[in-house]
PDB file of N, CA and C in Angstrom:
ATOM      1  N   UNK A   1     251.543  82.129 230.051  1.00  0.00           N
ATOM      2  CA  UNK A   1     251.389  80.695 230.283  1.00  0.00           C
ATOM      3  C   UNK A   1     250.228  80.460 231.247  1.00  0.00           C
ATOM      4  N   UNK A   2     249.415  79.467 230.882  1.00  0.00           N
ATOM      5  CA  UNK A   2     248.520  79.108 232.102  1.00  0.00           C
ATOM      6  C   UNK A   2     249.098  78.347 233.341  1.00  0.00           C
ATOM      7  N   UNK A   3     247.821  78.190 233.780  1.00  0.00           N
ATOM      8  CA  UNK A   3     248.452  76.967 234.999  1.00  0.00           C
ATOM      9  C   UNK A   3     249.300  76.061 234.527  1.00  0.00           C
ATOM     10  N   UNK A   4     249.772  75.447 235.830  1.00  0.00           N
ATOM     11  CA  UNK A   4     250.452  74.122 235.568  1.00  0.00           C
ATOM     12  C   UNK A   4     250.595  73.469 237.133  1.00  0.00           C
ATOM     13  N   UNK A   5     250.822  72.469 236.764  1.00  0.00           N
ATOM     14  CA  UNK A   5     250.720  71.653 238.183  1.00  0.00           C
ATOM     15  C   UNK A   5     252.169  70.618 238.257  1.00  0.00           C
ATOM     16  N   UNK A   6     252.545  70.579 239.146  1.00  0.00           N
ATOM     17  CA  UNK A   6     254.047  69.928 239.770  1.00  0.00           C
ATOM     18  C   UNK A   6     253.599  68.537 240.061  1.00  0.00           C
ATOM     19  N   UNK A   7     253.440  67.202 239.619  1.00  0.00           N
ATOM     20  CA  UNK A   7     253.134  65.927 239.976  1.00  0.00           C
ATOM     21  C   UNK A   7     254.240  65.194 240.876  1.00  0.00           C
ATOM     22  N   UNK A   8     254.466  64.919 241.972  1.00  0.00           N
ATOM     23  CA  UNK A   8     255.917  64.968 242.852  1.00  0.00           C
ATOM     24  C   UNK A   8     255.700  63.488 243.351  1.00  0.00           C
ATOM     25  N   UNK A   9     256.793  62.344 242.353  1.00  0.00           N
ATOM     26  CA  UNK A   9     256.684  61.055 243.374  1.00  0.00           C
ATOM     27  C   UNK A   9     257.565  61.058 243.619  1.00  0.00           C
ATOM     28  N   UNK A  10     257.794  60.364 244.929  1.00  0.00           N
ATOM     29  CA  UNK A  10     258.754  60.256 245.788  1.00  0.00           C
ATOM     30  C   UNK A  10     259.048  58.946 246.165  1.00  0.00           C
ATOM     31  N   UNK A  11     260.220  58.144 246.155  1.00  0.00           N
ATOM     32  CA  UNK A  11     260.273  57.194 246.543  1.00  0.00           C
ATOM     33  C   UNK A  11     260.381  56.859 248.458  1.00  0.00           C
ATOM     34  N   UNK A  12     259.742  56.052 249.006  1.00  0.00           N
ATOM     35  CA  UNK A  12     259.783  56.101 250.709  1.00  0.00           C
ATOM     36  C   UNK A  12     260.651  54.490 251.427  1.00  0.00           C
ATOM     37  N   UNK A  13     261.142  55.051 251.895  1.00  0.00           N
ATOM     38  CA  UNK A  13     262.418  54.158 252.406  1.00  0.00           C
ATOM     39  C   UNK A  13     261.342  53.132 252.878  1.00  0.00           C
ATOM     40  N   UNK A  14     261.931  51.929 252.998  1.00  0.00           N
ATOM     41  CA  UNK A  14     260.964  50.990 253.421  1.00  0.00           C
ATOM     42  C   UNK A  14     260.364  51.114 254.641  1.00  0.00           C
ATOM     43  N   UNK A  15     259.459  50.878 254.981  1.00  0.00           N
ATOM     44  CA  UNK A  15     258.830  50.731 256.621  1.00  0.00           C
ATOM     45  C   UNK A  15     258.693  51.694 257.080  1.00  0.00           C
ATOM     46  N   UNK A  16     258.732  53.010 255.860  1.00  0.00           N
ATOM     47  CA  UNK A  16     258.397  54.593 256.346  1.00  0.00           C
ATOM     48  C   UNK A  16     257.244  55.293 256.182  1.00  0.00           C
ATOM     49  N   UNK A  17     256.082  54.992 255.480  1.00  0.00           N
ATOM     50  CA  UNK A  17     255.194  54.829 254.545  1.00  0.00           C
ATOM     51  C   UNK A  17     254.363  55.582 255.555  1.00  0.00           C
ATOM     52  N   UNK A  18     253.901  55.774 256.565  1.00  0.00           N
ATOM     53  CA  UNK A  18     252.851  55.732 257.641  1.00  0.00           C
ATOM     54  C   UNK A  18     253.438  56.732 258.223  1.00  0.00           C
ATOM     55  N   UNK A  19     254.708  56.958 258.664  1.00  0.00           N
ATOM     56  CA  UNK A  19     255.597  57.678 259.396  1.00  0.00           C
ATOM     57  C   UNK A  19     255.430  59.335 258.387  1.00  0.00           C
ATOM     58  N   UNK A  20     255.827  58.860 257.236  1.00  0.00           N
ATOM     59  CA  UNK A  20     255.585  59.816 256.025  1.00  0.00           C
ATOM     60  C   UNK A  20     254.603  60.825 256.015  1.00  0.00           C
ATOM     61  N   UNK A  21     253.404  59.632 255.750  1.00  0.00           N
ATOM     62  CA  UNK A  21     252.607  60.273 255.325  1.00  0.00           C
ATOM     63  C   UNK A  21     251.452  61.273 256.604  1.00  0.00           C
ATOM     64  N   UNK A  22     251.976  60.823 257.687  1.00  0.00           N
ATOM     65  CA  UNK A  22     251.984  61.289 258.927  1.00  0.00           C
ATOM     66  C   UNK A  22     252.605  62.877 258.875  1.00  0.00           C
ATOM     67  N   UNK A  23     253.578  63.168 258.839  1.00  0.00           N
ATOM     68  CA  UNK A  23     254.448  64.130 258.513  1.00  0.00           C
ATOM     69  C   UNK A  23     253.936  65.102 257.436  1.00  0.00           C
ATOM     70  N   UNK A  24     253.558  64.362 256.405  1.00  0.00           N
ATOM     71  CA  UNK A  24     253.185  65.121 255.090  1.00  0.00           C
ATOM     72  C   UNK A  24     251.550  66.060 256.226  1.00  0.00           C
ATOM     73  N   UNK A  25     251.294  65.328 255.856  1.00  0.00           N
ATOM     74  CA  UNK A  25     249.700  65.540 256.454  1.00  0.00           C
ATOM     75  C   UNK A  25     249.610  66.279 257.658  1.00  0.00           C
ATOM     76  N   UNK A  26     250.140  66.461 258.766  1.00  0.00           N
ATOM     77  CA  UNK A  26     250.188  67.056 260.053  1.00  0.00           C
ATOM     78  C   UNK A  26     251.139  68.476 259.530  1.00  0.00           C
ATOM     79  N   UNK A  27     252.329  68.296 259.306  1.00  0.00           N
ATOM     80  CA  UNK A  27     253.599  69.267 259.012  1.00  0.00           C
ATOM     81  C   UNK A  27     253.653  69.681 257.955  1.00  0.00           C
ATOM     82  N   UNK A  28     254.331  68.982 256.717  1.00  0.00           N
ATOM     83  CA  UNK A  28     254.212  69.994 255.259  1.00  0.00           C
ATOM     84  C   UNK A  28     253.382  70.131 254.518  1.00  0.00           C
ATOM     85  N   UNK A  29     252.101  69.945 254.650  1.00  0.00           N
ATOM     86  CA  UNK A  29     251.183  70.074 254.034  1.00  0.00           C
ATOM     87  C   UNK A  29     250.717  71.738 254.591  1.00  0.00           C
ATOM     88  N   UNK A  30     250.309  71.370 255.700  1.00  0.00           N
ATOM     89  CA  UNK A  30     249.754  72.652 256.480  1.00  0.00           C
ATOM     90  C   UNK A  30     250.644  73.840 256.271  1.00  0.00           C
ATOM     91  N   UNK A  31     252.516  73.198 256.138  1.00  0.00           N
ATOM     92  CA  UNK A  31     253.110  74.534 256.265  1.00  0.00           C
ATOM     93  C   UNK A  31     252.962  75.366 255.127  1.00  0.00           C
ATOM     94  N   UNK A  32     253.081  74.324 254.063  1.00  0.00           N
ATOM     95  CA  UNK A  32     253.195  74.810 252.531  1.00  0.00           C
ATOM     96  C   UNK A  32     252.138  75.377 252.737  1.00  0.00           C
ATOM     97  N   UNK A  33     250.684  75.194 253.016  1.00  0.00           N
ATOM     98  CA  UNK A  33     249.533  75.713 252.402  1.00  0.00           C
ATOM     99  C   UNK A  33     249.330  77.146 253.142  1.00  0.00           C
ATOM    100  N   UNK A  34     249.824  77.452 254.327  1.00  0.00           N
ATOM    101  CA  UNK A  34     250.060  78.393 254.967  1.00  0.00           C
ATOM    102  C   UNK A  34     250.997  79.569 254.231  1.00  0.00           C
ATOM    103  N   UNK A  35     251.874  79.189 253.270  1.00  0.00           N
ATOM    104  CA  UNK A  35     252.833  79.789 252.591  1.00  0.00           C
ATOM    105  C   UNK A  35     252.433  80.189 251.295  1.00  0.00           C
ATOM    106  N   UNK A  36     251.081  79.634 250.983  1.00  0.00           N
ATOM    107  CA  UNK A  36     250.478  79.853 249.716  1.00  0.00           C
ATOM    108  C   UNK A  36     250.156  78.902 248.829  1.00  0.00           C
ATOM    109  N   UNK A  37     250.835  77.775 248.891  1.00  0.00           N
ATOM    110  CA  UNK A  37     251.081  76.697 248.244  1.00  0.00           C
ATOM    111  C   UNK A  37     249.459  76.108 247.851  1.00  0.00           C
ATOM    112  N   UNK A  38     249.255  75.968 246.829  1.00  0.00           N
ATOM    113  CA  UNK A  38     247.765  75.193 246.560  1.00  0.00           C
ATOM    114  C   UNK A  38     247.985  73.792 246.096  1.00  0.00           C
ATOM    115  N   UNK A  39     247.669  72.520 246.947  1.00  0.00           N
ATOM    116  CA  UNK A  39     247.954  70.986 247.201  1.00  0.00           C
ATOM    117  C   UNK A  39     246.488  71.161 246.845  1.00  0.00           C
ATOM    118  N   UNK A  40     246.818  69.895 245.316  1.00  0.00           N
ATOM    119  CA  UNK A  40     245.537  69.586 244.791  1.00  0.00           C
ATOM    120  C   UNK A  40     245.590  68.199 245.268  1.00  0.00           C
ATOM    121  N   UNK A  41     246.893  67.206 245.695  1.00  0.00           N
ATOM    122  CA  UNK A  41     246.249  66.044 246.439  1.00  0.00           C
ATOM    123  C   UNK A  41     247.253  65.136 246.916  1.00  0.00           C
ATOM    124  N   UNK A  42     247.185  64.232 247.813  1.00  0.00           N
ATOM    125  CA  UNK A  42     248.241  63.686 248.389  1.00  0.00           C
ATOM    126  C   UNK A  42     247.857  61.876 248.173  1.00  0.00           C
ATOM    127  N   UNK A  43     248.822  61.254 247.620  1.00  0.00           N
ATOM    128  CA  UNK A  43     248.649  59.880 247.491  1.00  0.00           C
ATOM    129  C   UNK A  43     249.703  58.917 247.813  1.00  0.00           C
ATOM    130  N   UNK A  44     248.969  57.568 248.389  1.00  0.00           N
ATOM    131  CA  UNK A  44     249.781  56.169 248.725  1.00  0.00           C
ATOM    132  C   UNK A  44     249.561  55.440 247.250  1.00  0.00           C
ATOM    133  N   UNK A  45     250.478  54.897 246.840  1.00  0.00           N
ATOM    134  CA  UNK A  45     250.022  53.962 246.196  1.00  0.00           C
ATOM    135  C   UNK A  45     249.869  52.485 246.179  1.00  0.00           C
ATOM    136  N   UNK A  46     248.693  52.463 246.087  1.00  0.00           N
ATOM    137  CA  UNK A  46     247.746  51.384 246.183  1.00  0.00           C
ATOM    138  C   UNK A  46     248.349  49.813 246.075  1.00  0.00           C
ATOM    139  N   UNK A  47     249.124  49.446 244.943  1.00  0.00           N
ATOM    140  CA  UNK A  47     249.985  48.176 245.148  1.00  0.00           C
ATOM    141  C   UNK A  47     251.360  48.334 245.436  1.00  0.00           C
ATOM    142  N   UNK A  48     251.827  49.121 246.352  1.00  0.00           N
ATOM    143  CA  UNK A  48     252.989  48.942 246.959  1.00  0.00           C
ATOM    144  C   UNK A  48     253.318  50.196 247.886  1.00  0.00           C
ATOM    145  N   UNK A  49     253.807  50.022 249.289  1.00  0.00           N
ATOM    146  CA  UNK A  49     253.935  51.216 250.160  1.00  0.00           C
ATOM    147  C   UNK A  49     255.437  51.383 249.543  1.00  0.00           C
ATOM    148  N   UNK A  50     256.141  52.085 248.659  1.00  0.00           N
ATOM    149  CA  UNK A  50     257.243  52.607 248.348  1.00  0.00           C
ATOM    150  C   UNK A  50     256.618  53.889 247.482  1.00  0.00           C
ATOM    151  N   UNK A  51     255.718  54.397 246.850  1.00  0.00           N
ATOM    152  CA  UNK A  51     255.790  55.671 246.526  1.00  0.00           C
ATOM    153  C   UNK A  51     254.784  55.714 247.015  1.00  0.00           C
ATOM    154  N   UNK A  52     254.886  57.404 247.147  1.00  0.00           N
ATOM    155  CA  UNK A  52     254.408  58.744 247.789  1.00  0.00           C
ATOM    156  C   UNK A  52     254.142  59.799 246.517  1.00  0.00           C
ATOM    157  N   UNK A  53     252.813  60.094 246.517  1.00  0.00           N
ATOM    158  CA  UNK A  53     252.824  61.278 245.079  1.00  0.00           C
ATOM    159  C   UNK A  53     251.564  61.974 245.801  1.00  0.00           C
ATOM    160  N   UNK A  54     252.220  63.549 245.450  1.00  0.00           N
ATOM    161  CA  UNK A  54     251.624  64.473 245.577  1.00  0.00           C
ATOM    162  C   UNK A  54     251.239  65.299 244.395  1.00  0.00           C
ATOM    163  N   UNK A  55     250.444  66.404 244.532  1.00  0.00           N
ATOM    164  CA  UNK A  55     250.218  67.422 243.477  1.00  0.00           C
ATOM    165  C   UNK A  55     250.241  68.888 243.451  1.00  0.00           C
ATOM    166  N   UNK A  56     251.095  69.988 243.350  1.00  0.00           N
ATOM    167  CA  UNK A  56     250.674  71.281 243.790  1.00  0.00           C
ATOM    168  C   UNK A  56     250.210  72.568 242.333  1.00  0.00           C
ATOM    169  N   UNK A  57     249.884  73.107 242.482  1.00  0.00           N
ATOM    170  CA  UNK A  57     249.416  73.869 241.290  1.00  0.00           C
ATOM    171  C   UNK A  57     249.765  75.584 241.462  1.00  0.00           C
ATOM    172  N   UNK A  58     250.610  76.011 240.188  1.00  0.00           N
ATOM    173  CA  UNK A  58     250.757  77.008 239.745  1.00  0.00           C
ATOM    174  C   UNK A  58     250.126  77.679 239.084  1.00  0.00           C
ATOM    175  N   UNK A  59     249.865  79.288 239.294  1.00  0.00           N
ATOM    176  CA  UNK A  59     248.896  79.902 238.079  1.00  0.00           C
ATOM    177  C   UNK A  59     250.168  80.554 237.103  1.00  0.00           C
ATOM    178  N   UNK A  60     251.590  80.364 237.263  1.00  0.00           N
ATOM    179  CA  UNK A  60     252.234  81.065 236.726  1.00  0.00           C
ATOM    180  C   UNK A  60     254.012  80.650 237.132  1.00  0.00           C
ATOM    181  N   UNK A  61     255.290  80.442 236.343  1.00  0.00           N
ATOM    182  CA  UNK A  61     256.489  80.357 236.805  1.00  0.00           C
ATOM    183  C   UNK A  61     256.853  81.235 238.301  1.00  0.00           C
ATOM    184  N   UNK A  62     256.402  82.673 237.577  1.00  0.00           N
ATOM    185  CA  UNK A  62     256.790  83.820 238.866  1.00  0.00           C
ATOM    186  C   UNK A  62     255.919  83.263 239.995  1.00  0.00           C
ATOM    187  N   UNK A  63     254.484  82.683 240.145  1.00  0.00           N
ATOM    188  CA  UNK A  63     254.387  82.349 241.355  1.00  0.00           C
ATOM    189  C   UNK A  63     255.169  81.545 241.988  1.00  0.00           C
ATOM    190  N   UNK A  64     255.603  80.271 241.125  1.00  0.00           N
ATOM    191  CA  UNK A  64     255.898  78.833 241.099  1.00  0.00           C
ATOM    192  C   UNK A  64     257.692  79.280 242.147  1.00  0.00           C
ATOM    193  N   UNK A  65     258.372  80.471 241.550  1.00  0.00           N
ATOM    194  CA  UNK A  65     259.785  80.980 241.986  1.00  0.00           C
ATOM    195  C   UNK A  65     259.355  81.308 243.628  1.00  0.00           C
ATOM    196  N   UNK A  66     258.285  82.355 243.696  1.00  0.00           N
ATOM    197  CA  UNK A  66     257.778  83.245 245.033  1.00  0.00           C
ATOM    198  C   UNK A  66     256.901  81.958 245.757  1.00  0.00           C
ATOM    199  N   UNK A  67     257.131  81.154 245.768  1.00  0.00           N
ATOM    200  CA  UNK A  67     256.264  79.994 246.448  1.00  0.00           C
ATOM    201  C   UNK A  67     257.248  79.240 247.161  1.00  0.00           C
ATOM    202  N   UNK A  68     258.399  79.046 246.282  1.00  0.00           N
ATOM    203  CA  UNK A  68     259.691  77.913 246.414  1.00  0.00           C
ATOM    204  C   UNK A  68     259.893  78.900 247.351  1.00  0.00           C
ATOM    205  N   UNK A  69     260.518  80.274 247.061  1.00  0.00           N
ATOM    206  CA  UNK A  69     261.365  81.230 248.460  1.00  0.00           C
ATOM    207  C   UNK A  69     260.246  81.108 249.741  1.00  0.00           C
ATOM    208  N   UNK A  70     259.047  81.598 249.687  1.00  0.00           N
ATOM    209  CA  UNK A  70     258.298  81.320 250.795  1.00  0.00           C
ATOM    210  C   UNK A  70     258.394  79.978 251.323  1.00  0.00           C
ATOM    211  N   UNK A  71     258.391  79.226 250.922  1.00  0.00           N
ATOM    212  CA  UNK A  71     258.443  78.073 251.745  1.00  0.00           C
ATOM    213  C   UNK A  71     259.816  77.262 252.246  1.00  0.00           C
ATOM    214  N   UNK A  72     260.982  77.125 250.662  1.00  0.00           N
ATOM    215  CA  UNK A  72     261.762  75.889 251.481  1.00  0.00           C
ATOM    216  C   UNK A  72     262.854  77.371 251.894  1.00  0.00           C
ATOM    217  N   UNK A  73     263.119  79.193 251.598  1.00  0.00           N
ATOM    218  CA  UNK A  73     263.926  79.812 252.406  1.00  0.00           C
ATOM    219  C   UNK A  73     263.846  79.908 253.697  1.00  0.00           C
ATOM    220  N   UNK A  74     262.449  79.510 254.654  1.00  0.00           N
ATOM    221  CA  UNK A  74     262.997  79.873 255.414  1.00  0.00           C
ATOM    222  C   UNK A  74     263.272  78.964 256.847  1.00  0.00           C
ATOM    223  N   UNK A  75     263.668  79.800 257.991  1.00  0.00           N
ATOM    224  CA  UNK A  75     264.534  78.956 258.710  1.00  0.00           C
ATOM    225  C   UNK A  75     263.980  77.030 258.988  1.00  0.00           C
ATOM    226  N   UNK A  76     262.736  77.720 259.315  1.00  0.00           N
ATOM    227  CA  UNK A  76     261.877  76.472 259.844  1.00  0.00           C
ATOM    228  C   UNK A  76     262.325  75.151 258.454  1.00  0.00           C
ATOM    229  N   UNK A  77     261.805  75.746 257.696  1.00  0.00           N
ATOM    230  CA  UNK A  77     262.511  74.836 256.432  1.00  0.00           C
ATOM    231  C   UNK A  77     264.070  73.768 256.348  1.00  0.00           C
ATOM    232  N   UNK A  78     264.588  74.953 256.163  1.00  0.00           N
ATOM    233  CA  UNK A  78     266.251  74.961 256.406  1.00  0.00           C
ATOM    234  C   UNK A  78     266.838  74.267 257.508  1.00  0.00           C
ATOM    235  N   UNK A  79     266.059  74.264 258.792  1.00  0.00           N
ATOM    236  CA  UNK A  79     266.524  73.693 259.992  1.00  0.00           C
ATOM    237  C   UNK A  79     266.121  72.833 260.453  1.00  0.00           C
ATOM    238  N   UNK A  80     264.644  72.511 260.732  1.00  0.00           N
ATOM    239  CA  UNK A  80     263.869  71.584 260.934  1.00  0.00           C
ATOM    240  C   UNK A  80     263.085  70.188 259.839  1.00  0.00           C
ATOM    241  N   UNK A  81     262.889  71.101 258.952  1.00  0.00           N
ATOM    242  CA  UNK A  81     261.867  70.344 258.123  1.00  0.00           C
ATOM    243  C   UNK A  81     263.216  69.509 257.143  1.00  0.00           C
ATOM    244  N   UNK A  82     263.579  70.114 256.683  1.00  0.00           N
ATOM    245  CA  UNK A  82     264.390  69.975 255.254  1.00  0.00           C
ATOM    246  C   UNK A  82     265.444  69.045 255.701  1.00  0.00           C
ATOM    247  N   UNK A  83     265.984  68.549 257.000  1.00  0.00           N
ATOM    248  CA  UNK A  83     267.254  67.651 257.901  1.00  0.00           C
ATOM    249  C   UNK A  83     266.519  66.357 258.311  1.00  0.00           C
ATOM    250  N   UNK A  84     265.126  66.435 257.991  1.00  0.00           N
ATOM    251  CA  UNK A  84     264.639  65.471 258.617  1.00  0.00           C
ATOM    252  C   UNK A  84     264.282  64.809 257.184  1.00  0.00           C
ATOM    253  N   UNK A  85     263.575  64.812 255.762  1.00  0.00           N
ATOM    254  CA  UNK A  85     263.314  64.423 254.646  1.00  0.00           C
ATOM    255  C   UNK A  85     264.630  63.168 254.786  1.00  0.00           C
ATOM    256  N   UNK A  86     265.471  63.265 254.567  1.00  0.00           N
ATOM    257  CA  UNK A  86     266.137  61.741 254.068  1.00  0.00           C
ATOM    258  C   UNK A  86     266.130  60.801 254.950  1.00  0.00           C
ATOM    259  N   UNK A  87     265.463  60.768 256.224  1.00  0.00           N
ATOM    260  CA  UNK A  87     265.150  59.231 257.268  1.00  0.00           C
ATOM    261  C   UNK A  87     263.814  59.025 256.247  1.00  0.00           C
ATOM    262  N   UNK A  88     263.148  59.539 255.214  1.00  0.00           N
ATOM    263  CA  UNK A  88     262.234  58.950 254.810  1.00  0.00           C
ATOM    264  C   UNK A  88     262.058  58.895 253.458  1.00  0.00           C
ATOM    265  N   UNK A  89     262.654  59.434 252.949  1.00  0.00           N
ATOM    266  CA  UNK A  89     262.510  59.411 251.555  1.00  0.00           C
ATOM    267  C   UNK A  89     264.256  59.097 250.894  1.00  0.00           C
ATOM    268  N   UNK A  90     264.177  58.709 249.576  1.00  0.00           N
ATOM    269  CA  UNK A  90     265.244  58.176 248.364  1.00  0.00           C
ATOM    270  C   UNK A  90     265.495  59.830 247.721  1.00  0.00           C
ATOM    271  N   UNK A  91     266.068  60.563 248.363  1.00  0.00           N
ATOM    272  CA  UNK A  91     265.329  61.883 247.606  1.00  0.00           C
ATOM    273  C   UNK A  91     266.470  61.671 246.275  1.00  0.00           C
ATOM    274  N   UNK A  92     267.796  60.840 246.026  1.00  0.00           N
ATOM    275  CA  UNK A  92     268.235  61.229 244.644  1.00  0.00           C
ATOM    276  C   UNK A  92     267.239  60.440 243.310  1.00  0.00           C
ATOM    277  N   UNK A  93     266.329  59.743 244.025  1.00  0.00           N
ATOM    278  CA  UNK A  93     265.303  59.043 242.818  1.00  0.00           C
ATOM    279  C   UNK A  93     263.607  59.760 243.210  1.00  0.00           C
ATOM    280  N   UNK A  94     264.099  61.182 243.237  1.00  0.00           N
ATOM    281  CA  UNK A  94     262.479  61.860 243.175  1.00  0.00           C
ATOM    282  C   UNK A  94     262.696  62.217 242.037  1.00  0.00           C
ATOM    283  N   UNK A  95     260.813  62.143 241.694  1.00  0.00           N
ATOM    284  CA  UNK A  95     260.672  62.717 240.405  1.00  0.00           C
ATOM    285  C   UNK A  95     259.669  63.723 240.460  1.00  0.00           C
ATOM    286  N   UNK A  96     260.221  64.872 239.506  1.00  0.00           N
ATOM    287  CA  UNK A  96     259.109  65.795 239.604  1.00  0.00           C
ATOM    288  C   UNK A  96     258.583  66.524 238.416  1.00  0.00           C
ATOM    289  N   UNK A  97     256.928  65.994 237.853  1.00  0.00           N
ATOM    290  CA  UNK A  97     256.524  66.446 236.073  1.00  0.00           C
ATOM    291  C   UNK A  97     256.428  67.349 236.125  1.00  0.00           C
ATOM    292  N   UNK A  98     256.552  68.451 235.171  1.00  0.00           N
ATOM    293  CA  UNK A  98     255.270  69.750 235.165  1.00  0.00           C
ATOM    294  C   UNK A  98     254.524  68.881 234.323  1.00  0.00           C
ATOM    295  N   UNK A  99     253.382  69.225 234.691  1.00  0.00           N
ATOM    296  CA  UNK A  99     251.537  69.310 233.584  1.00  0.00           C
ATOM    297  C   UNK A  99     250.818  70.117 233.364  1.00  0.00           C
ATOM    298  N   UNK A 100     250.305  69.973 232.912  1.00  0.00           N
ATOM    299  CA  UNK A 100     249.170  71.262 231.933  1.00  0.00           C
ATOM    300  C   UNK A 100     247.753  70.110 231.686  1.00  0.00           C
ATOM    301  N   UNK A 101     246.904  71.208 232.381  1.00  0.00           N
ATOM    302  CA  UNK A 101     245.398  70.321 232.256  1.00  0.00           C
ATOM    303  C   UNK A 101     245.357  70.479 231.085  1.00  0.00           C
ATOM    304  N   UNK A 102     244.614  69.801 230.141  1.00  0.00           N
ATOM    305  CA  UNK A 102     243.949  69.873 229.211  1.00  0.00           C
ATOM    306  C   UNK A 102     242.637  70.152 228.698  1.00  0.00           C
ATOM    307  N   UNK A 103     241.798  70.862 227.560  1.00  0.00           N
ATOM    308  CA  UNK A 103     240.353  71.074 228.248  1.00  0.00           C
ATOM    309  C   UNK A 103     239.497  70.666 229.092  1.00  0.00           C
ATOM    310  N   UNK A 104     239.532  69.494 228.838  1.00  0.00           N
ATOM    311  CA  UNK A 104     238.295  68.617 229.300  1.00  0.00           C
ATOM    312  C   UNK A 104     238.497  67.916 230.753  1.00  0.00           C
ATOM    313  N   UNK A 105     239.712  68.485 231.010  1.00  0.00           N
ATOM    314  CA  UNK A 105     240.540  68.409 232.893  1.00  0.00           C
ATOM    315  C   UNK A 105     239.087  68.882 233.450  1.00  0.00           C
ATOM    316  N   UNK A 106     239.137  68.007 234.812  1.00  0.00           N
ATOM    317  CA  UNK A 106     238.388  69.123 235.955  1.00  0.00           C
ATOM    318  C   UNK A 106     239.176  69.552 236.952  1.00  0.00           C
ATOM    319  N   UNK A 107     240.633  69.365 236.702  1.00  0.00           N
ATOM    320  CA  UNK A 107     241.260  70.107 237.302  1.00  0.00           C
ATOM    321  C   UNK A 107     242.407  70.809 236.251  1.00  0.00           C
ATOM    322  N   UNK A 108     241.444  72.387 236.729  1.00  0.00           N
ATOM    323  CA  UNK A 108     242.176  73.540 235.870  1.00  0.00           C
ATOM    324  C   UNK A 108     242.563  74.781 236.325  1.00  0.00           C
TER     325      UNK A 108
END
C-alpha cells in the first residue's frame, strides 16, 4: 500500500478555539513530531471557530500502528496530555478519513 494520510476534524467546545489551537501548536504537535509523526498541516476554519482539522501522513499501516504506540502509549500521553483533550474538544463527534493522494496531488 502507499501512503495515506489521516484528515482529523475535530469539533471545539465553544470559546475554546484559541486555547486549542494554542495547545495543538506549542504541545501536540511538537510531541507527536518528536515521536515520528509527519503533520502535513494544522487548520481553523475560516467561517466558524467550532472545527479544528489537522493532517498526518503514513508511508504504511505498520508505521501508522508503531506511531499510535509511540505516541498516545506513553505515560506523558496517558497522564497529562490525553485528561486534558475533553475541556476542549466534542471528542464523541471526531472524525477521522483515511486518503490517498492521487497523481496529480502535491502532496504525496
Amino acid at each position: 500500500m502507499s501512503a495515506f494520510f489521516e484528515l482529523r476534524q475535530y469539533p471545539v467546545l465553544p470559546g475554546k478555539m484559541d486555547e486549542w489551537i494554542k495547545i495543538m501548536e506549542e504541545e501536540i504537535i511538537p510531541f507527536q513530531v518528536s515521536k515520528g509523526m509527519v503533520i502535513c498541516g494544522s487548520f481553523r476554519n475560516e467561517e466558524n471557530d467550532e472545527t479544528y482539522t489537522w493532517m498526518r501522513r503514513f508511508e504504511s499501516e505498520a508505521q501508522r500502528e508503531a506511531l499510535y504506540k509511540a505516541v498516545y502509549e506513553t505515560d506523558y500521553w496517558k497522564n497529562d496530555m490525553g485528561p486534558r483533550v475533553p475541556n476542549y474538544l466534542d471528542r464523541a463527534n471526531i472524525v477521522v478519513t483515511r486518503i490517498v493522494a492521487t497523481s496529480k496531488s502535491t502532496m504525496r
